[in-house]
Every structure is written in C-alpha cells, then in structure tokens.
N, C-alpha and C. Protein backbone atom coordinates (compact mmCIF):
# COMPACT_ATOMS: atom_id res chain seq x y z
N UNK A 1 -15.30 23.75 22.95
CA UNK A 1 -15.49 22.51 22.22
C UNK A 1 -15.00 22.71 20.79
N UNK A 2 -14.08 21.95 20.28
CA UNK A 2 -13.56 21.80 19.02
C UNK A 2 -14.57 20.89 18.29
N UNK A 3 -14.75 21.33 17.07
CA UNK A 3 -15.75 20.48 16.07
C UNK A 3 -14.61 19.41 15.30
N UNK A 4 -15.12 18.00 15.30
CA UNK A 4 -14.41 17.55 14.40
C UNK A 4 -15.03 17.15 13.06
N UNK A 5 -13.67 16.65 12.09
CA UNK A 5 -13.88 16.13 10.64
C UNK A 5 -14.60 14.98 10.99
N UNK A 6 -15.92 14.43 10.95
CA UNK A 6 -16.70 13.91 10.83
C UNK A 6 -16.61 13.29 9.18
N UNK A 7 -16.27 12.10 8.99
CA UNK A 7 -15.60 11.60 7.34
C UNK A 7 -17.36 10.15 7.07
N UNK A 8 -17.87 10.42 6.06
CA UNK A 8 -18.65 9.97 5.32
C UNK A 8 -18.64 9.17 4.87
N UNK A 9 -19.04 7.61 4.27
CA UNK A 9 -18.52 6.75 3.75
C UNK A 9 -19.52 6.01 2.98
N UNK A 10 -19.67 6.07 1.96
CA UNK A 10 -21.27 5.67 0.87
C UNK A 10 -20.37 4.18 0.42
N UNK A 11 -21.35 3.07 0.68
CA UNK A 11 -20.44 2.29 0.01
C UNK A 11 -20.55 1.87 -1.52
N UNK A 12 -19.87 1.16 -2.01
CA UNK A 12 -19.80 1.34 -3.75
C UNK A 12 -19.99 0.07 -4.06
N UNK A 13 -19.10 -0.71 -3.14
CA UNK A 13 -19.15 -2.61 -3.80
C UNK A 13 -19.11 -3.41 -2.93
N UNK A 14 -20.14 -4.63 -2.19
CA UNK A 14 -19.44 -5.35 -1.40
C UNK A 14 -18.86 -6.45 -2.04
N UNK A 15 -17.31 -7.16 -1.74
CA UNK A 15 -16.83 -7.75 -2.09
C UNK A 15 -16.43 -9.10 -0.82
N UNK A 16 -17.47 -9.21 -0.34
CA UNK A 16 -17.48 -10.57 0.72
C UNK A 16 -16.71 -10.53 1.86
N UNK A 17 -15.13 -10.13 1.98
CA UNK A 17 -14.63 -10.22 3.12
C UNK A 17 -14.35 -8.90 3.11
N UNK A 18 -14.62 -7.99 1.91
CA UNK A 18 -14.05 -6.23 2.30
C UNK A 18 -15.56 -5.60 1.29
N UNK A 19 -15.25 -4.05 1.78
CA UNK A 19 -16.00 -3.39 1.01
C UNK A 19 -15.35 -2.32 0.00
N UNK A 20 -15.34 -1.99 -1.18
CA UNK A 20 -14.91 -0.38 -1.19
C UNK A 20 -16.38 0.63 -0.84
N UNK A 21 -15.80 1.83 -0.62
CA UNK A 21 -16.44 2.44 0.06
C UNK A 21 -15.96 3.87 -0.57
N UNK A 22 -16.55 5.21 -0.51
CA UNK A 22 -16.73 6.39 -1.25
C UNK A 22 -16.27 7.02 -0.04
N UNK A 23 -15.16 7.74 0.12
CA UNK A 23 -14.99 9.05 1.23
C UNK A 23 -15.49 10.28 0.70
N UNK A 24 -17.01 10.65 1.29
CA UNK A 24 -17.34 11.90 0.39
C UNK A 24 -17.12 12.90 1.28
N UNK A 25 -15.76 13.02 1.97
CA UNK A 25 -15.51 14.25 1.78
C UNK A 25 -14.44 14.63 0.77
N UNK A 26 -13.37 13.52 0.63
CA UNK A 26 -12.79 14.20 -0.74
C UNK A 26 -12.79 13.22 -1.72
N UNK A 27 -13.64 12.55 -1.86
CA UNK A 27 -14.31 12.08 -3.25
C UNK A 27 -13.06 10.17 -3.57
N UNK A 28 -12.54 10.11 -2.49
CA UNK A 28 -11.65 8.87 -2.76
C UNK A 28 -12.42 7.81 -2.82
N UNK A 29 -11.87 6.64 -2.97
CA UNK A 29 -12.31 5.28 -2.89
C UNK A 29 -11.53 4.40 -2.01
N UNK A 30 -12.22 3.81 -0.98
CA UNK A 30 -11.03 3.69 0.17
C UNK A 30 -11.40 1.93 0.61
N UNK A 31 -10.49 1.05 0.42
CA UNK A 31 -11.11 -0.64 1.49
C UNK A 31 -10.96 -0.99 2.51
N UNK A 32 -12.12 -1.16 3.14
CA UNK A 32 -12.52 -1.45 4.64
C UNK A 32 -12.97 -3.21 4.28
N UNK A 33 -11.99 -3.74 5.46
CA UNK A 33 -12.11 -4.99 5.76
C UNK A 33 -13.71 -5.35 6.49
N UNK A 34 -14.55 -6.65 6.40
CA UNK A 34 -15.40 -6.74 7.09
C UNK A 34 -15.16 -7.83 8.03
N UNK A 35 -14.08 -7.95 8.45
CA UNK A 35 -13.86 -9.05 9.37
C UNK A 35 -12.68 -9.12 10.14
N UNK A 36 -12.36 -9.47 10.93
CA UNK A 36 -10.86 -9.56 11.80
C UNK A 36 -9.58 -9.96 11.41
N UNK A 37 -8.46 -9.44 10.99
CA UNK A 37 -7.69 -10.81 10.82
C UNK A 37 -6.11 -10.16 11.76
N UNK A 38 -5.38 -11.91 11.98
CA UNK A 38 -4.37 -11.94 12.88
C UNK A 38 -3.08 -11.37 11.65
N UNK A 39 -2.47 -10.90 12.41
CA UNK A 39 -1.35 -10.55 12.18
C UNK A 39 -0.37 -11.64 11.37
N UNK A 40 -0.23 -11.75 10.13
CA UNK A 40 0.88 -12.73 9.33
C UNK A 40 -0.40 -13.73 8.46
N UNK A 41 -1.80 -12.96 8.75
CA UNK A 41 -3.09 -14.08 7.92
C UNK A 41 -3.39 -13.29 6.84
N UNK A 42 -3.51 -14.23 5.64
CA UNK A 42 -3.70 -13.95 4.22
C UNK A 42 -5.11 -13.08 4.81
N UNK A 43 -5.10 -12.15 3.66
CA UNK A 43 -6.29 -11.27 3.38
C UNK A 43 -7.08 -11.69 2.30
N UNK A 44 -6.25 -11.80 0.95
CA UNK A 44 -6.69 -11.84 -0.24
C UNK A 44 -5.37 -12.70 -0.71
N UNK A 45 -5.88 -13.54 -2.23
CA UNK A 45 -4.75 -13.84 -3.17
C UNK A 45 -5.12 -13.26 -4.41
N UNK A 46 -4.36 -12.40 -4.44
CA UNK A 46 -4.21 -11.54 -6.40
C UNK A 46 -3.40 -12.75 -7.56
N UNK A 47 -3.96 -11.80 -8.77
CA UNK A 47 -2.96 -12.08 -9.53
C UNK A 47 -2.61 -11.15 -10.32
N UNK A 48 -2.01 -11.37 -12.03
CA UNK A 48 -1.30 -9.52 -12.40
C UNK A 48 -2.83 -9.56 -13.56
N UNK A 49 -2.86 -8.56 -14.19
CA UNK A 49 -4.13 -8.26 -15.02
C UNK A 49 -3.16 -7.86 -16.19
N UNK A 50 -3.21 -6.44 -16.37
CA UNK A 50 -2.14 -6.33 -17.17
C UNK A 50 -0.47 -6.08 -16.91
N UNK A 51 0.53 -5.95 -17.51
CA UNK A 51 1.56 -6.01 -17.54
C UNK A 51 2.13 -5.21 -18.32
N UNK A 52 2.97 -4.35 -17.39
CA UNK A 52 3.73 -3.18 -18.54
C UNK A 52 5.35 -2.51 -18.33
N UNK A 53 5.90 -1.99 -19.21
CA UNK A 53 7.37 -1.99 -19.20
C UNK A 53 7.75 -0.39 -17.75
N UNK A 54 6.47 0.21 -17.85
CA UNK A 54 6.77 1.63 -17.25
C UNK A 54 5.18 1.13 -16.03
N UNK A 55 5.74 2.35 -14.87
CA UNK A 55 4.76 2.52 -13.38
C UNK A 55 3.40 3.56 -14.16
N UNK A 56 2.41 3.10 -13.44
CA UNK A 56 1.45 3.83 -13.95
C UNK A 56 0.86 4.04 -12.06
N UNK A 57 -0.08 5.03 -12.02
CA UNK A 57 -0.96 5.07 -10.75
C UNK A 57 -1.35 4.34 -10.77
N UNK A 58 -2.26 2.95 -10.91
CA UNK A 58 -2.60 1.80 -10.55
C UNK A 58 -1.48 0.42 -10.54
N UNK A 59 -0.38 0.58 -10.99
CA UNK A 59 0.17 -0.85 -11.11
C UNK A 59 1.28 -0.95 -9.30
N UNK A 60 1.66 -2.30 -9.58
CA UNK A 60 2.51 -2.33 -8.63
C UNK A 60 3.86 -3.05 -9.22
N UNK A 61 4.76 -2.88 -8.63
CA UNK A 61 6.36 -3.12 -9.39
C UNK A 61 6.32 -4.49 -8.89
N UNK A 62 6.95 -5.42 -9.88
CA UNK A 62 7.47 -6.55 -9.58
C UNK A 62 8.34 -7.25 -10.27
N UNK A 63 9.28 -6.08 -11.21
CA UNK A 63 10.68 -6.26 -11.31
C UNK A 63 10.98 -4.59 -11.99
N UNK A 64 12.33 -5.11 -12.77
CA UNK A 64 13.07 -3.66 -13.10
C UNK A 64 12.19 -3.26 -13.82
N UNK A 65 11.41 -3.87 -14.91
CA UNK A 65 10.50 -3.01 -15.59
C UNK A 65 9.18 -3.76 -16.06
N UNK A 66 8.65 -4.24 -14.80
CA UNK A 66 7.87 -5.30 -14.72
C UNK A 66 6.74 -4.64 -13.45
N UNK A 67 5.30 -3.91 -14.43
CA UNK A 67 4.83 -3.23 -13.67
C UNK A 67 3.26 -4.10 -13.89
N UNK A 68 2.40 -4.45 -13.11
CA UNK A 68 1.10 -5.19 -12.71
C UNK A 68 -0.15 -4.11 -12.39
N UNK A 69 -1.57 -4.82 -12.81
CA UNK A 69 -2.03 -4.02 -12.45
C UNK A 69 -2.80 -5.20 -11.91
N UNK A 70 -3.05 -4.87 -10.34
CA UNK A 70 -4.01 -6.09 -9.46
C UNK A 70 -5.25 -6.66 -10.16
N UNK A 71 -5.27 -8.01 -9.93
CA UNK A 71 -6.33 -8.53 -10.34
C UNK A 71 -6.89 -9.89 -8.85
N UNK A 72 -8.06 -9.37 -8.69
CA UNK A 72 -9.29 -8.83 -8.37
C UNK A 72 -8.78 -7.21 -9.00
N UNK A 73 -9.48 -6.25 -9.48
CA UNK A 73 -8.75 -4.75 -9.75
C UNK A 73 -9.18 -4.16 -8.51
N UNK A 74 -10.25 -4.35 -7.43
CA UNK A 74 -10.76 -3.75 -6.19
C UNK A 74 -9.63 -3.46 -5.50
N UNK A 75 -8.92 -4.40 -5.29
CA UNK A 75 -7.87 -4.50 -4.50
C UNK A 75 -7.11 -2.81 -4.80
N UNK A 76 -7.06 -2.41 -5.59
CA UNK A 76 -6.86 -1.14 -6.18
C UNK A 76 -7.17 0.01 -5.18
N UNK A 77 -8.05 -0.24 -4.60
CA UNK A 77 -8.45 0.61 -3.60
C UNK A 77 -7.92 0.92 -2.14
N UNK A 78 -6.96 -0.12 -2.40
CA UNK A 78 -6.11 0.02 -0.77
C UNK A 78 -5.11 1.04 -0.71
N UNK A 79 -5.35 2.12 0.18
CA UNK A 79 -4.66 3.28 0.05
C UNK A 79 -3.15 3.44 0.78
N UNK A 80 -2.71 4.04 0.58
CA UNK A 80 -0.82 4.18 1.41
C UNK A 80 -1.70 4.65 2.54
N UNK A 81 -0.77 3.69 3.26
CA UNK A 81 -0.45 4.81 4.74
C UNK A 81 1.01 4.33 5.28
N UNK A 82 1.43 5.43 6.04
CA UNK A 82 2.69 5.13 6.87
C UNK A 82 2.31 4.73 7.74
N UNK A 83 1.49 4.26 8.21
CA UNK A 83 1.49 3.13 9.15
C UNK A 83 0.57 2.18 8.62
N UNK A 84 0.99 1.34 8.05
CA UNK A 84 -0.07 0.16 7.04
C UNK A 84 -0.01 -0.52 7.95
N UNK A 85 -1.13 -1.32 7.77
CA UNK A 85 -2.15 -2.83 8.55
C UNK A 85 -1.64 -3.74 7.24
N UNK A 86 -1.26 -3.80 6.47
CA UNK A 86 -1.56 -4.82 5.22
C UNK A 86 0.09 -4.54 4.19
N UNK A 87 0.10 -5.65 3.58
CA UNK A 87 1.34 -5.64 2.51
C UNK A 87 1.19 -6.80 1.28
N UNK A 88 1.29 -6.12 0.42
CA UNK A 88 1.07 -6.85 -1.07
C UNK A 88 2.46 -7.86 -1.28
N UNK A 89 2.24 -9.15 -0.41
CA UNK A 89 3.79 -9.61 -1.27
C UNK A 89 3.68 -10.04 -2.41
N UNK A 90 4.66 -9.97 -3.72
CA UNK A 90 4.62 -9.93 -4.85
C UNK A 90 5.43 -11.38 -5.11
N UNK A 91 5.88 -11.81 -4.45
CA UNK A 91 6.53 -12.51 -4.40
C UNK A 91 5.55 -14.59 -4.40
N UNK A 92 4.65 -14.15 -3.16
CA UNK A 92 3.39 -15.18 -3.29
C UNK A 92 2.58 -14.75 -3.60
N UNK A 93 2.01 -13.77 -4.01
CA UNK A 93 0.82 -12.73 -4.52
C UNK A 93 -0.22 -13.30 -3.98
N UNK A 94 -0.09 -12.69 -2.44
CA UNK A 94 -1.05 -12.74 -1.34
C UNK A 94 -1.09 -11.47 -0.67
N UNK A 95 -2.23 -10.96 -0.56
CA UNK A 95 -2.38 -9.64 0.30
C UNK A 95 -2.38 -10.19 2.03
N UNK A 96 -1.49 -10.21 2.95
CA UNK A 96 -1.40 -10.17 4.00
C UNK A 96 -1.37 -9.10 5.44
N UNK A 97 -1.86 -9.30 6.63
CA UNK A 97 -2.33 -8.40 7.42
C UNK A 97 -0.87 -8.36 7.93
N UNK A 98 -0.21 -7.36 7.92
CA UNK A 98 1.11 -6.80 9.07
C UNK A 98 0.93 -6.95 10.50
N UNK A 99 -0.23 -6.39 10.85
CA UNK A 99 -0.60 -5.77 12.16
C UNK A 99 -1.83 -6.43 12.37
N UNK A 100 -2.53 -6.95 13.35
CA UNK A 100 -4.25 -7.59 13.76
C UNK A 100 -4.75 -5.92 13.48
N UNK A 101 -5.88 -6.88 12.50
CA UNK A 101 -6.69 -5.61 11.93
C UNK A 101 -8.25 -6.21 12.10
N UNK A 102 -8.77 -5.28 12.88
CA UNK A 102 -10.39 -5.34 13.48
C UNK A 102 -11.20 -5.05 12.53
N UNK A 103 -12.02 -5.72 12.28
CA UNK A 103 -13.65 -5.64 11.74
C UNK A 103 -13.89 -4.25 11.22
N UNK A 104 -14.28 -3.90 9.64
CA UNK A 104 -14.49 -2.90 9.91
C UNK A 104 -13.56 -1.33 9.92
N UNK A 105 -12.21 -2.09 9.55
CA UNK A 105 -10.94 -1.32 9.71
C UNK A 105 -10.26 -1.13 7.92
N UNK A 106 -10.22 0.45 7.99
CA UNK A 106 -9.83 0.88 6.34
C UNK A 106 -8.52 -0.21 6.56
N UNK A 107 -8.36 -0.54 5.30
CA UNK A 107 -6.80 -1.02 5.04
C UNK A 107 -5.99 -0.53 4.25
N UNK A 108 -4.77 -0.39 4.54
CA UNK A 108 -3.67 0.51 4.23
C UNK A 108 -2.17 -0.01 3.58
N UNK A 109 -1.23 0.29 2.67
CA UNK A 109 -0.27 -0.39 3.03
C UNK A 109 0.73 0.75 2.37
N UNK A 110 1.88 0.76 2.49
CA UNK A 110 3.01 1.42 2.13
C UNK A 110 3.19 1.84 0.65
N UNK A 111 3.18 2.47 0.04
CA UNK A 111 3.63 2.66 -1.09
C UNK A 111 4.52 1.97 -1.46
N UNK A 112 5.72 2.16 -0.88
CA UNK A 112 7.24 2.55 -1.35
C UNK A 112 7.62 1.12 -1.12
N UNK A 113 6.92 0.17 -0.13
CA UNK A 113 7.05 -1.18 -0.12
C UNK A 113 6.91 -2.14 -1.69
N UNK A 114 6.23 -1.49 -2.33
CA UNK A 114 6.41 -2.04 -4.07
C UNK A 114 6.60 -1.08 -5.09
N UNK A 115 7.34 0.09 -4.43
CA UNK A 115 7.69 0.67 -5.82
C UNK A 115 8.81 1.40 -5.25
N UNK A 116 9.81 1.39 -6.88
CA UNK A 116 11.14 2.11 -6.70
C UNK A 116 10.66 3.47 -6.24
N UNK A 117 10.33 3.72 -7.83
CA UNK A 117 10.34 5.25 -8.02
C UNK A 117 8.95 4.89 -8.50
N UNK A 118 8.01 6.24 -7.71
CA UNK A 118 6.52 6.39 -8.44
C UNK A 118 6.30 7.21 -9.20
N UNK A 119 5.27 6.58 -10.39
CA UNK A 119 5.02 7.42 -11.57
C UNK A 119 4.42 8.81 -10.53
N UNK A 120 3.38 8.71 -9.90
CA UNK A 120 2.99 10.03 -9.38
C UNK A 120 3.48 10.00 -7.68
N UNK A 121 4.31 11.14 -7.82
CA UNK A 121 4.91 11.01 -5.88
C UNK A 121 3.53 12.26 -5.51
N UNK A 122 3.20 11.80 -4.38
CA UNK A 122 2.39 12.97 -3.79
C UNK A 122 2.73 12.97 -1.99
N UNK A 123 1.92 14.55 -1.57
CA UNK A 123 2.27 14.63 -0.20
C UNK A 123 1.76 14.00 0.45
N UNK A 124 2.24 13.66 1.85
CA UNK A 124 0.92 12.84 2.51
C UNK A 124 0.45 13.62 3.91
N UNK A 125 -0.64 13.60 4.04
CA UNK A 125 -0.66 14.36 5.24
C UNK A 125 -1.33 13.76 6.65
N UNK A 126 -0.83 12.39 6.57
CA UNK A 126 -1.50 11.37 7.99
C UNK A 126 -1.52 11.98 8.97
N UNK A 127 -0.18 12.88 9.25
CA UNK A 127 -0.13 12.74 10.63
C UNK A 127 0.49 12.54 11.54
N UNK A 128 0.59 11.19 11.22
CA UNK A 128 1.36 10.39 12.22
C UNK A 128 2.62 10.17 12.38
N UNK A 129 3.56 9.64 13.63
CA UNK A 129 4.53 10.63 14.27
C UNK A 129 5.86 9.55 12.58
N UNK A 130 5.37 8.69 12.35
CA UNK A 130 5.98 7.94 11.17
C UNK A 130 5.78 8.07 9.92
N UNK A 131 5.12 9.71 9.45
CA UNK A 131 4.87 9.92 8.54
C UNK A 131 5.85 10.59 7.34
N UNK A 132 6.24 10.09 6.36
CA UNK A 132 7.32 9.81 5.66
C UNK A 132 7.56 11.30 4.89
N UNK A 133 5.97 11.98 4.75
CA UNK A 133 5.55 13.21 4.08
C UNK A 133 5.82 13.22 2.38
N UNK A 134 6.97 12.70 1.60
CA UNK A 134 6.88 13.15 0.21
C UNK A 134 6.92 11.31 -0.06
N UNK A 135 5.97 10.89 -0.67
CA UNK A 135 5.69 9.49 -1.00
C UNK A 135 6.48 9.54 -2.52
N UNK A 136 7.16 8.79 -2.85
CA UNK A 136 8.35 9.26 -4.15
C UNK A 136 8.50 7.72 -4.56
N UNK A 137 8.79 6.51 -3.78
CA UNK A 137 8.63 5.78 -3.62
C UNK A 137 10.47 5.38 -2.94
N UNK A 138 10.55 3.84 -3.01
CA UNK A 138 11.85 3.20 -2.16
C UNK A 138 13.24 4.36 -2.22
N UNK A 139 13.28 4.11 -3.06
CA UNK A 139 14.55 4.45 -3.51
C UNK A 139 15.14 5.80 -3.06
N UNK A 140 13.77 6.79 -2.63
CA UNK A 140 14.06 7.90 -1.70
C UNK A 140 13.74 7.85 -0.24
N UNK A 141 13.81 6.98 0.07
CA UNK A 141 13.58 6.82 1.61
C UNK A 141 15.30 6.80 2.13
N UNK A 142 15.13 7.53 3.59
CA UNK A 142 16.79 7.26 3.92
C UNK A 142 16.44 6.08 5.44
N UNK A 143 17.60 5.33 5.33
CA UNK A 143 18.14 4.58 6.12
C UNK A 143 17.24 4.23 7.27
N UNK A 144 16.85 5.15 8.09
CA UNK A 144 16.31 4.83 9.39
C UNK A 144 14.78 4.36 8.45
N UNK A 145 13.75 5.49 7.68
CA UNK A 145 12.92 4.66 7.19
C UNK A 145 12.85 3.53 6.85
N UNK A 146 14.00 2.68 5.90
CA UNK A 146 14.06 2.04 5.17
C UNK A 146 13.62 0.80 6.66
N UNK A 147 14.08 0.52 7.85
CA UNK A 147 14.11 -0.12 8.76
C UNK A 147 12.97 -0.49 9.55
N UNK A 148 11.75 0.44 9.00
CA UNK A 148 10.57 0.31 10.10
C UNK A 148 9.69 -0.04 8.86
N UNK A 149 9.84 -0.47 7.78
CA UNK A 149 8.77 -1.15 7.00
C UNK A 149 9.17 -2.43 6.14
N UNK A 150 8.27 -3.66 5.91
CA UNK A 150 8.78 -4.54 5.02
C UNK A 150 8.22 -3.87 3.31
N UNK A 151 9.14 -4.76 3.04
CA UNK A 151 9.12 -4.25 1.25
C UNK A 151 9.60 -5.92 0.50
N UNK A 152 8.81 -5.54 -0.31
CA UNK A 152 8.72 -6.68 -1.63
C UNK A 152 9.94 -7.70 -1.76
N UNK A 153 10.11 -8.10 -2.54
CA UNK A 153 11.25 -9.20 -2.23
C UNK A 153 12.19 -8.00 -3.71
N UNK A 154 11.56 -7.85 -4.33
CA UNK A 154 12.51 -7.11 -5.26
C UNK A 154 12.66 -5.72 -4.99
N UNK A 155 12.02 -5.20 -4.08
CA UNK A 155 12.31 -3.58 -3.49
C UNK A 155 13.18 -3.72 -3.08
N UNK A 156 13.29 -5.20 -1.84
CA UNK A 156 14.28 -5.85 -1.15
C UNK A 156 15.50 -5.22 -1.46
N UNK A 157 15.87 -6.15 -2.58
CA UNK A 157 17.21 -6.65 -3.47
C UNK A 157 17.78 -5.05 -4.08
N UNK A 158 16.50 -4.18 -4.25
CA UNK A 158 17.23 -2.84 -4.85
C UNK A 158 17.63 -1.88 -3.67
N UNK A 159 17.18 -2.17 -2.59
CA UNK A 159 17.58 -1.59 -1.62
C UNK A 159 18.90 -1.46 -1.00
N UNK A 160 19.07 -2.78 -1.29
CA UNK A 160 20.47 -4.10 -0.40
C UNK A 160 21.89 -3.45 -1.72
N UNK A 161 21.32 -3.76 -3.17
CA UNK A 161 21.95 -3.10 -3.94
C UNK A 161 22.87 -1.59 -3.87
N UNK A 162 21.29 -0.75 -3.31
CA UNK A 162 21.81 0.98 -3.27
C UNK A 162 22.72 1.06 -1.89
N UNK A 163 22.42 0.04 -0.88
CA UNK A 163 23.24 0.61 0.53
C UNK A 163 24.96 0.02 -0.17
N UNK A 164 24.90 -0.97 -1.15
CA UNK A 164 26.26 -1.67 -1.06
C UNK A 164 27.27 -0.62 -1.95
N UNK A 165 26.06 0.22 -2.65
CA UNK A 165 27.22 1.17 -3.51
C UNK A 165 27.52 2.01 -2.45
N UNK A 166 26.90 2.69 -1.65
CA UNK A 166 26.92 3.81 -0.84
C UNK A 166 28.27 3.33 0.25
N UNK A 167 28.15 1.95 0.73
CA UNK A 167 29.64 1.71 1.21
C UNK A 167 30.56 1.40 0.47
N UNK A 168 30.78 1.08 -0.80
CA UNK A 168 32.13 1.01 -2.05
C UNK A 168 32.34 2.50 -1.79
C-alpha cells in the first residue's frame, strides 16, 4: 500500500459563489468554486484596480505595457494550471469556465494565456501529460503549445505577430 499526499484546506474567505482557501501543506492560497458551471458560463466580472507600465506577480497584461491588478483582488487567487477549467478574458473582463467545472472544484487558468513575458517564470510540477514545465509566459511557448490553449485577445495579436516574422 502506497500512502498518499493527503492536501489540507483551511478556508480564509467565503466569497458567495467561490471560496479562497489555505493549502497547508505548502502554505498557498488556492479558489475553489462553490457551484457548477457549464462550459462558455461567466464565473465572475472583474475590473482593473491598479494599473502599471511593468508585470508584477499579481497583475495581468492587457496591452504592451498595460499591466492590471484584478479587482474583486480574490480573484488573485486563481492559480496556473496546464490544464485550466477557467480563462480571464481581458477583453470583456469576465472570468469564464473553459471546461464544465463541478461544485467544489479548485479553479485554474493558464498563465501564459495573459502574459507575454512573466515578471516571475517558475517550474511547474502538475504532472500532467500537457504540462508545459518552465511557465515564462506566451512568448516562450512553441507552436504545438501555442494550439491547445486560448489566450487573451492581445496575447492573441502578439502571437499572430511573432509566427508572421518567423515566416518573413
């Protein structure tokens, strides 16, 4: 019999349709939805809080040097995964479900889906067979990645940009 990671979860805030919640085994802050939602249904509607010329660990990109920091700020708590349930479009600044996400279910979304380049790149260690491993943000992803995730309307455009030099 193999013992497993048995993961802890103290909660911190309820916020009506989600919670944040404490992972005490390594001390994160992680949001768990409390309710169901379909695939392409608003989660949340944000707006920007502050606004700044450079990426910080909390903001999200929403132009060349047009960096946000979520407002509700909870929302803050939604962690990367390579395989996200959820995506921040910046574009209607609505948090929307990717994937039907069950009751009760951490929510996740891509990094690299709103940012070029991240102020802090770190490793990731999901797992999973779509796991990207050095989170850096868009702009280092190659080709086949770039294809299995949506991204921002202006990640979009820098993306569409870098493939058109790469064929000149």
């Amino acid at each position: 019999m193999t013992a497993e990671l048995i993961t802890h979860y103290q909660l911190v805030e309820d916020h009506g349709f989600a919670e944040t919640r404490l992972n005490q085994t390594n001390q994160q802050r992680c949001f768990f939805t409390k309710r169901a939602y379909k695939q392409g249904e608003e989660i949340a509607s944000f707006g920007s809080g502050s606004i700044s010329s450079r990426p910080t660990y909390l903001t999200v990109q929403t132009g060349t040097n047009k960096h946000i920091t979520l407002q509700p700020s909870y929302l803050q708590y939604i962690n990367h995964s390579c395989e996200p349930n959820c995506f921040f479009d910046t574009t209607t600044m609505k948090l929307v479900a990717l994937t039907p996400i069950a009751a009760g279910e951490e929510l996740g979304f891509f990094y690299p889906s709103t940012e070029w380049e991240m102020q802090q790149p770190f490793r990731c260690f999901c797992g999973t067979p779509s796991c990207i491993g050095e989170v850096r943000g868009a702009s280092f992803l190659n080709r086949e990645q770039v294809t299995k995730y949506r991204f921002t309307d202006y990640i979009t455009q820098r993306l569409t940009r870098k493939a058109r030099k790469k064929v000149a």
